[in-house]
Protein backbone atom coordinates (compact mmCIF):
# COMPACT_ATOMS: atom_id res chain seq x y z
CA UNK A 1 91.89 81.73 89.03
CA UNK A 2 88.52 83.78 88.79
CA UNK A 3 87.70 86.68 90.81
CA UNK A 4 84.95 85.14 92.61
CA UNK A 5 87.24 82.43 93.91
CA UNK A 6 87.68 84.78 97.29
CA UNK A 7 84.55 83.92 98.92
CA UNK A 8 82.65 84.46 102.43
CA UNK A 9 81.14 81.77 104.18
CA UNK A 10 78.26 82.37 106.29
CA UNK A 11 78.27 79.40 109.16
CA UNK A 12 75.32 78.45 111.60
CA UNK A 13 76.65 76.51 114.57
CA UNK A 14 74.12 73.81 115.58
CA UNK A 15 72.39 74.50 118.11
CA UNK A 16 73.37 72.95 121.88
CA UNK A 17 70.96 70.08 123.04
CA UNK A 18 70.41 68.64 125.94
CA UNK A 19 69.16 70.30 129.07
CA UNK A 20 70.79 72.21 132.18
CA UNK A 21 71.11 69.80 135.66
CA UNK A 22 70.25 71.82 138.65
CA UNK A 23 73.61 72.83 139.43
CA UNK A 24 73.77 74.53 136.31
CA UNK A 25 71.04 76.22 136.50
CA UNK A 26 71.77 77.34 140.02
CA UNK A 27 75.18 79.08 138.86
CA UNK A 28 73.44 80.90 136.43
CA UNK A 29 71.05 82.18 138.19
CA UNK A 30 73.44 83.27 140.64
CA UNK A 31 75.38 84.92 137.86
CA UNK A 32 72.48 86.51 136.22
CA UNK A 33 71.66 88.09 139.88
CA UNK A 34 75.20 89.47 139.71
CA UNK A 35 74.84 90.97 136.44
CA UNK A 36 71.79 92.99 137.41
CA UNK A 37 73.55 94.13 140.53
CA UNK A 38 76.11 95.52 138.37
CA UNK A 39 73.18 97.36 136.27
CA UNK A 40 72.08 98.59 139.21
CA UNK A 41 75.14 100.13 140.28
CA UNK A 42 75.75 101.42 137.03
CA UNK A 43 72.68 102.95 136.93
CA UNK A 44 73.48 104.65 140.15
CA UNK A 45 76.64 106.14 139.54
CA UNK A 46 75.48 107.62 136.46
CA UNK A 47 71.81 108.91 137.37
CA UNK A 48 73.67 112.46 138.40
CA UNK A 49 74.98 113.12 134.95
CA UNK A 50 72.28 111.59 132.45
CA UNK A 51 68.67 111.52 131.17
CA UNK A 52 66.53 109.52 129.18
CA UNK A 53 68.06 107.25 126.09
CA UNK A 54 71.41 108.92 126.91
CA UNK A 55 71.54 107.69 130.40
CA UNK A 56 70.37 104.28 129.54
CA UNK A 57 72.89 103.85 126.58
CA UNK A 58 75.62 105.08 128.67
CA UNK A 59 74.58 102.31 131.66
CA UNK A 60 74.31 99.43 128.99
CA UNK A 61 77.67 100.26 127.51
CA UNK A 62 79.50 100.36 131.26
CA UNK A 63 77.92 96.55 131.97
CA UNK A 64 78.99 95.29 128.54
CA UNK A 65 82.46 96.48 128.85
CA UNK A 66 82.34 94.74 132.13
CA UNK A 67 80.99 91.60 130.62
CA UNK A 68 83.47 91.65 128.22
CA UNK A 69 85.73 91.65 130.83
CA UNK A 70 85.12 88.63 132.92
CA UNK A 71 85.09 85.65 131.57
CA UNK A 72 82.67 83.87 133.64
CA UNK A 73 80.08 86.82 132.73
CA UNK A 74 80.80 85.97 129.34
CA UNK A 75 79.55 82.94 129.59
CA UNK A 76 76.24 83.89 131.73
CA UNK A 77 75.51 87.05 129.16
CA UNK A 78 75.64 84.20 126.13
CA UNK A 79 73.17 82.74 127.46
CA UNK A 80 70.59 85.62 127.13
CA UNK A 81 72.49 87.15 123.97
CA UNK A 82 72.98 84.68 120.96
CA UNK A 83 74.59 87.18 119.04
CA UNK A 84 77.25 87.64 121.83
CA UNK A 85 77.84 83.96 122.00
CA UNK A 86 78.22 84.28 118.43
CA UNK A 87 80.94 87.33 118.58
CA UNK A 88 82.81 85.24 121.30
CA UNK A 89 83.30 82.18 119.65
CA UNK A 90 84.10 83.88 116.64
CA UNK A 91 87.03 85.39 118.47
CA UNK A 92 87.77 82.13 119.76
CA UNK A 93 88.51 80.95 116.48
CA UNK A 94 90.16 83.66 115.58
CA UNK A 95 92.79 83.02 118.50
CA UNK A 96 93.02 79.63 118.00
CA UNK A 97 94.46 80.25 114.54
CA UNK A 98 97.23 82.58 116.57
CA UNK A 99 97.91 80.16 118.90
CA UNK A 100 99.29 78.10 116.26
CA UNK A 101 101.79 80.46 115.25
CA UNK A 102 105.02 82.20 116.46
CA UNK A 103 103.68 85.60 116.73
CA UNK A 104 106.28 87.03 118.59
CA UNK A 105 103.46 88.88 121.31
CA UNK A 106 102.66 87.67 124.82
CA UNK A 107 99.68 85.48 125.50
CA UNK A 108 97.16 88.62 126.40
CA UNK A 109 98.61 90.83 123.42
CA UNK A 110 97.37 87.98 121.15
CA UNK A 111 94.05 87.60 123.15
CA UNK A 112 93.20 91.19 122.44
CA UNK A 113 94.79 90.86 119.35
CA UNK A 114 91.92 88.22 118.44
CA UNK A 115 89.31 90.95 119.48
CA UNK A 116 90.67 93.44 117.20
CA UNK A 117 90.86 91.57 114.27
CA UNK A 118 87.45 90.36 114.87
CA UNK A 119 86.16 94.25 115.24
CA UNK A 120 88.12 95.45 112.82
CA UNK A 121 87.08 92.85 110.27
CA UNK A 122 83.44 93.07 110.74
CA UNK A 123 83.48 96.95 110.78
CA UNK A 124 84.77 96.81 107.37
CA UNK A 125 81.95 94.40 106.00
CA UNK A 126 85.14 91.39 105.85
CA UNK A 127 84.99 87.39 107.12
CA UNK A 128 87.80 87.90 109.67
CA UNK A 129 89.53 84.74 108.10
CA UNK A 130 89.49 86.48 105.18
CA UNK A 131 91.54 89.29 107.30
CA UNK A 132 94.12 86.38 108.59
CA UNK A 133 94.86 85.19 105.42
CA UNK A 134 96.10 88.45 104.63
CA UNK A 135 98.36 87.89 107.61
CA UNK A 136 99.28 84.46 107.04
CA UNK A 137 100.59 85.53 103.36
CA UNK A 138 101.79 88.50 104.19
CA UNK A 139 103.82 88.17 107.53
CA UNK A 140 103.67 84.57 108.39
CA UNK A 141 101.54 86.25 111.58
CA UNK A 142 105.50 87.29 112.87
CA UNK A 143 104.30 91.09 114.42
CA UNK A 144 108.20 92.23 113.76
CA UNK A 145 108.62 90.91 110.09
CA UNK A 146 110.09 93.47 107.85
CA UNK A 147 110.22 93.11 104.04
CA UNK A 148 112.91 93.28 101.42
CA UNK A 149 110.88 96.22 99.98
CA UNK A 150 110.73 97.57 103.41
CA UNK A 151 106.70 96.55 104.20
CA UNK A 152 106.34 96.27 107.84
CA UNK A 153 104.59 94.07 110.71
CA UNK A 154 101.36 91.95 110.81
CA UNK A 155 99.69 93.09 107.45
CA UNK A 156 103.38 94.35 105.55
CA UNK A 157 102.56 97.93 105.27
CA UNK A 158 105.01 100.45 103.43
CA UNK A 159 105.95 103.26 105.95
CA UNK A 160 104.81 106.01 103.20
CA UNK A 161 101.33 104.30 102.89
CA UNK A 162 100.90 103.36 106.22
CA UNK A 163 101.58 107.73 107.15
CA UNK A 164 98.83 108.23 105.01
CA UNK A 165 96.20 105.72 106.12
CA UNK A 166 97.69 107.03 109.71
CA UNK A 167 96.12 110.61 109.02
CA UNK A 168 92.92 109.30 107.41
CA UNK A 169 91.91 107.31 110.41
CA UNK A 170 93.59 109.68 112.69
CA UNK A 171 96.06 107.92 114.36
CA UNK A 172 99.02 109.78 115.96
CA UNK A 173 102.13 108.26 113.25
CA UNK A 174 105.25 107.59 115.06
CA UNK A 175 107.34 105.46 111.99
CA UNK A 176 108.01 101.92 113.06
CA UNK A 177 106.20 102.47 116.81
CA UNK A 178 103.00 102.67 114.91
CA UNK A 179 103.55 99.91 112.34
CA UNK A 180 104.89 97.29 114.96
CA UNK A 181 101.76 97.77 117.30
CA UNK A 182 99.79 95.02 116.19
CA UNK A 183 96.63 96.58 116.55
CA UNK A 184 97.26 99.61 114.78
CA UNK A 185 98.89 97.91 111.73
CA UNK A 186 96.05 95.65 111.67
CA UNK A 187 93.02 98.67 111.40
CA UNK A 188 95.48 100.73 108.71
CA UNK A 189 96.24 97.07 106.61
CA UNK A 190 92.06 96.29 107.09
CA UNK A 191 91.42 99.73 105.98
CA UNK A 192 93.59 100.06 103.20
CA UNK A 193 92.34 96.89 101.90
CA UNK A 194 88.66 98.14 102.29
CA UNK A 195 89.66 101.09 100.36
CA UNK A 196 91.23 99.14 97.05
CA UNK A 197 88.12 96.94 97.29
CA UNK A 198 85.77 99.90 97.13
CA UNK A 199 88.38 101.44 94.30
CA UNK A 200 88.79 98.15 91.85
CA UNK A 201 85.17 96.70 92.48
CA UNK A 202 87.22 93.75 92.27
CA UNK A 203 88.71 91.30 94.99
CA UNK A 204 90.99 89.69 92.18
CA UNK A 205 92.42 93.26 91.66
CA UNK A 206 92.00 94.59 94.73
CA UNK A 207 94.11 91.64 96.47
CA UNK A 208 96.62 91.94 93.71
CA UNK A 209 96.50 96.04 94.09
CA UNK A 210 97.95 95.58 97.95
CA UNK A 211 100.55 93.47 96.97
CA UNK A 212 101.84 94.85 93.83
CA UNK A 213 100.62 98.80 94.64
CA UNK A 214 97.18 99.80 93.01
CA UNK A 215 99.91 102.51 90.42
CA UNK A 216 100.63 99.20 88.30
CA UNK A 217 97.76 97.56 88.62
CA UNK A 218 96.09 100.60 87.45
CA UNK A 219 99.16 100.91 84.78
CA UNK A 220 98.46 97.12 83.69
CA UNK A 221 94.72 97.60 83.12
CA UNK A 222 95.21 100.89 81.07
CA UNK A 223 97.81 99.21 78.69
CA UNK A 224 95.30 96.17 78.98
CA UNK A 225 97.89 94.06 79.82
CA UNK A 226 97.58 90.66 81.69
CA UNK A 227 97.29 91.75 85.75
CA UNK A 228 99.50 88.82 87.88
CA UNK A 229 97.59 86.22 89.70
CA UNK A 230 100.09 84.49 91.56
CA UNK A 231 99.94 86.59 94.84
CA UNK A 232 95.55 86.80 94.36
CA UNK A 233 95.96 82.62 94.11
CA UNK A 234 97.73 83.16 97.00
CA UNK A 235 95.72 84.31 99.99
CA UNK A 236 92.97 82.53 98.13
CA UNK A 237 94.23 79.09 98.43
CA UNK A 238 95.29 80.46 102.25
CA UNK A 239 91.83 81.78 103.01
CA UNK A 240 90.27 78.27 101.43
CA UNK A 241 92.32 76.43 104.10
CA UNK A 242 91.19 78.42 106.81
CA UNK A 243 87.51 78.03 105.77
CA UNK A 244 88.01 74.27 105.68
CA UNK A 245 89.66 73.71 108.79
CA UNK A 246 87.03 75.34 110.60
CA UNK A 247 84.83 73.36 108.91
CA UNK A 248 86.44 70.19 109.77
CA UNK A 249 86.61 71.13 113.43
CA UNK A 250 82.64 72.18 113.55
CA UNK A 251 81.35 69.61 111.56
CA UNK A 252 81.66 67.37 108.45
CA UNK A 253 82.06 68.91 104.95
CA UNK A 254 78.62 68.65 103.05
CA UNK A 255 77.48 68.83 99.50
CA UNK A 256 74.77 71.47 99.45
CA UNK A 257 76.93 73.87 101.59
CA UNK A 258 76.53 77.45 100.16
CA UNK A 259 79.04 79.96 100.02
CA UNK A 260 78.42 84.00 98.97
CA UNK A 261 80.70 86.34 97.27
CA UNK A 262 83.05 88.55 99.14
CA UNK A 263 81.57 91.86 99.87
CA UNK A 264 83.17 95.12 98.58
């Protein structure tokens, strides 16, 4: 299999048609209201302590974190913010992929769960399915799955990598506490990732790198030996089902769909 088989898809969700009946538009107006009278408190608790751009930053990021909080504000803020409706229903895909899996975390672990592969996955330039079928190959999505080698939780980190990643991000390592918190093994298993793709310039090596360990893929390509493919075919066949799926659910497949090449 090629290394540009690994690829990112970049999907538009049609538009919604149709217009608003009056109740509708009466609830979110109402909610709208509500929103700005949370602005407005927010601006009032904090015009003692800030000034200018500051003050205003600090006000916008209080009434998002709220937002993100409530569902039903959710939905109002999409409304006025396309690119949060687009965030949201990315995480909604992302949890409906959990859902369908034993996980072994409670309902509202895998909800934020969904969020922080979502961040994580974006922050790091990735297609968060991309990021799952990493889990999907690597743990089966089980958060307390422990390898023969000894590779641990969501993304099957080994404890002496996972220390080091754990001081490069800054993250307090306490052994198996810190790689059986879900959302700490996934932003060490995204990160490391990010790092061998930035290292091999390659997603066939770089996939193969976290499997096997970048010392013999590095070992292979100096002796110009044949690197494995079975693990990069892998997550690639994985990641191709979770592309399609989605697909299938949005809309039907098409012929002049476009995909783009993994970034790294």
């Amino acid at each position: 299999m090629s290394a540009d088989l690994l690829i990112i898809e970049e999907v538009d969700h049609p538009p919604h048609t149709g217009k608003p009946n009056r109740k509708s538009r009466h609830l979110s107006s109402i909610m709208f209201s509500l929103i700005l009278l949370i602005l407005a408190f927010s601006l009032r608790f904090h015009l003692p302590y800030f000034s200018g751009l500051r003050y205003v930053a600090a006000c916008y990021q209080d009434v998002k974190q709220t937002i993100d909080n409530y569902p039903a504000l959710r939905w109002t803020y999409s409304l006025i913010d396309p690119e949060f409706q687009k965030k949201q229903e990315a995480i909604q895909d992302i949890l409906t992929v959990l859902e369908k899996h034993e996980t072994g975390l409670a309902e509202v672990t895998r909800e934020e769960l969904a969020e922080v592969i979502y961040e994580e996955s974006t922050r790091n330039n990735h297609d968060p399915k991309f990021i799952l079928a990493f889990i999907a190959i690597e743990s089966s999505f089980q958060n307390w799955s422990v390898s023969e080698a000894g590779a641990k939780g969501l993304m099957q980190i080994m404890p002496y990598v996972a220390e080091s990643i754990a001081k490069d991000l800054g993250i307090e390592w306490s052994g198996d506490r810190t790689l059986f918190n879900p959302f700490l093994n996934i932003k060490m298993g995204v990160h490391y990732l990010s790092r061998l793709l930035l290292d091999f310039k390659s997603p066939e090596l770089a996939v193969t790198a976290y499997n096997y360990g970048p010392t013999y893929v590095k070992g292979l390509l100096d002796k110009k030996r044949k690197v494995p493919q079975d693990y990069y075919e892998k997550v690639a066949a994985m990641y191709h089902d979770l592309l399609t799926s989605t697909k299938r659910e949005q809309s039907p497949p098409t012929d002049d769909e476009q995909l783009t090449e993994l970034p790294i």
